[in-house]
Protein backbone atom coordinates (compact mmCIF):
# COMPACT_ATOMS: atom_id res chain seq x y z
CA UNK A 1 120.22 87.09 122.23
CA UNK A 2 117.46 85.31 123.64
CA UNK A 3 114.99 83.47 121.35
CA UNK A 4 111.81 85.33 123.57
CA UNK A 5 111.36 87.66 120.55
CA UNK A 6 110.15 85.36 118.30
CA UNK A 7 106.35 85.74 117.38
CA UNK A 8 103.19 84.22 118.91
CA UNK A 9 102.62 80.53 117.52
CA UNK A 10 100.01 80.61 114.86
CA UNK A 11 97.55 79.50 117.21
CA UNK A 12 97.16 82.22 119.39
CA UNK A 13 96.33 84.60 116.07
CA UNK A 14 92.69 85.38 114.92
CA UNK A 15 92.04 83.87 111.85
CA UNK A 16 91.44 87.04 110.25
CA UNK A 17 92.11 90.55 110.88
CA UNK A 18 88.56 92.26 109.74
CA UNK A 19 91.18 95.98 109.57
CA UNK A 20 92.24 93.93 106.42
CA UNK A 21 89.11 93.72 104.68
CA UNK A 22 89.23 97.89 104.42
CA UNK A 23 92.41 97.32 102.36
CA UNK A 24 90.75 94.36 100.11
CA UNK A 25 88.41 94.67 96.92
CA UNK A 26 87.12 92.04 94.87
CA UNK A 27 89.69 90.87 92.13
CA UNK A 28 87.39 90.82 89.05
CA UNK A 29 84.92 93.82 89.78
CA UNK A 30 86.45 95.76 92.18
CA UNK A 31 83.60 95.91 94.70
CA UNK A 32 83.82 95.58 98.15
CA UNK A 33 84.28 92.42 99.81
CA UNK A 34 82.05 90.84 102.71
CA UNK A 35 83.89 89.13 105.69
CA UNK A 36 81.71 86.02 106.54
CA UNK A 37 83.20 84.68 109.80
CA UNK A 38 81.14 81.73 109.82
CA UNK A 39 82.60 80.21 106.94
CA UNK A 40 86.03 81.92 106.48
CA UNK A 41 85.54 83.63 103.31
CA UNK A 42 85.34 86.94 101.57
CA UNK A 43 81.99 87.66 99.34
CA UNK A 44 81.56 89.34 96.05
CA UNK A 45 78.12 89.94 95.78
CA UNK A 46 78.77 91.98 92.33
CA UNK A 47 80.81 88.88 90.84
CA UNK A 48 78.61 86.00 93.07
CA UNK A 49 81.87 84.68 94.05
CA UNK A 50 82.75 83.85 97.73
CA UNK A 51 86.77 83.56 98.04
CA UNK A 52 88.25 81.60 100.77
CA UNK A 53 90.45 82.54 103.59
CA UNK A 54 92.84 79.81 104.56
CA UNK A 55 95.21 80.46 107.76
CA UNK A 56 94.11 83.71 107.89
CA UNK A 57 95.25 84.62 104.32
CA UNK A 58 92.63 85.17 101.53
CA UNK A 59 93.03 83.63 98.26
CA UNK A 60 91.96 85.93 95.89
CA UNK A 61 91.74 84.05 92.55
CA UNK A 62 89.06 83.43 90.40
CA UNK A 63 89.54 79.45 90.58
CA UNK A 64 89.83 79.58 94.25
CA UNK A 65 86.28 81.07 94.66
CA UNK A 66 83.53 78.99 95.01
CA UNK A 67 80.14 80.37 93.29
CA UNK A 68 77.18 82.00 94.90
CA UNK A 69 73.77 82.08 93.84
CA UNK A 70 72.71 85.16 95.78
C-alpha cells in the first residue's frame, strides 16, 4: 500500500467548517451560536459569552469563553 491516502496536512484545511455551526448550540442556554471569522470564535449572544475555536475545533466550555458585553 502506498502512503498517498493519507489526509491533507492541516494546513491546507479551513479553519472552520461554517456546515458545523448548524450542528452547534450554545452549551449553557442552548441558543444558537454566531461564527465570527475574524476572530475565530463562536458567540452566545443569550449567555454574552464568545467561545474560541482553536485548530478548527471549538471549545465549548464555560471557562474557555471569554465574556462579551454586547
Amino acid at each position: 500500500m502506498s502512503e498517498e491516502t493519507e489526509s491533507a496536512p492541516a494546513a491546507e484545511k479551513p479553519l472552520f467548517d461554517r456546515h458545523m455551526l448548524e450542528a452547534l448550540v450554545c452549551p449553557l442556554t442552548h441558543a444558537v451560536l454566531k461564527y465570527d471569522a475574524e476572530k475565530q470564535e463562536l458567540i452566545s449572544q443569550p449567555a454574552k459569552l464568545a467561545f474560541p475555536i482553536r485548530g478548527g475545533i471549538p471549545i465549548l466550555l464555560e471557562d474557555e469563553a471569554r465574556r462579551i458585553d454586547e
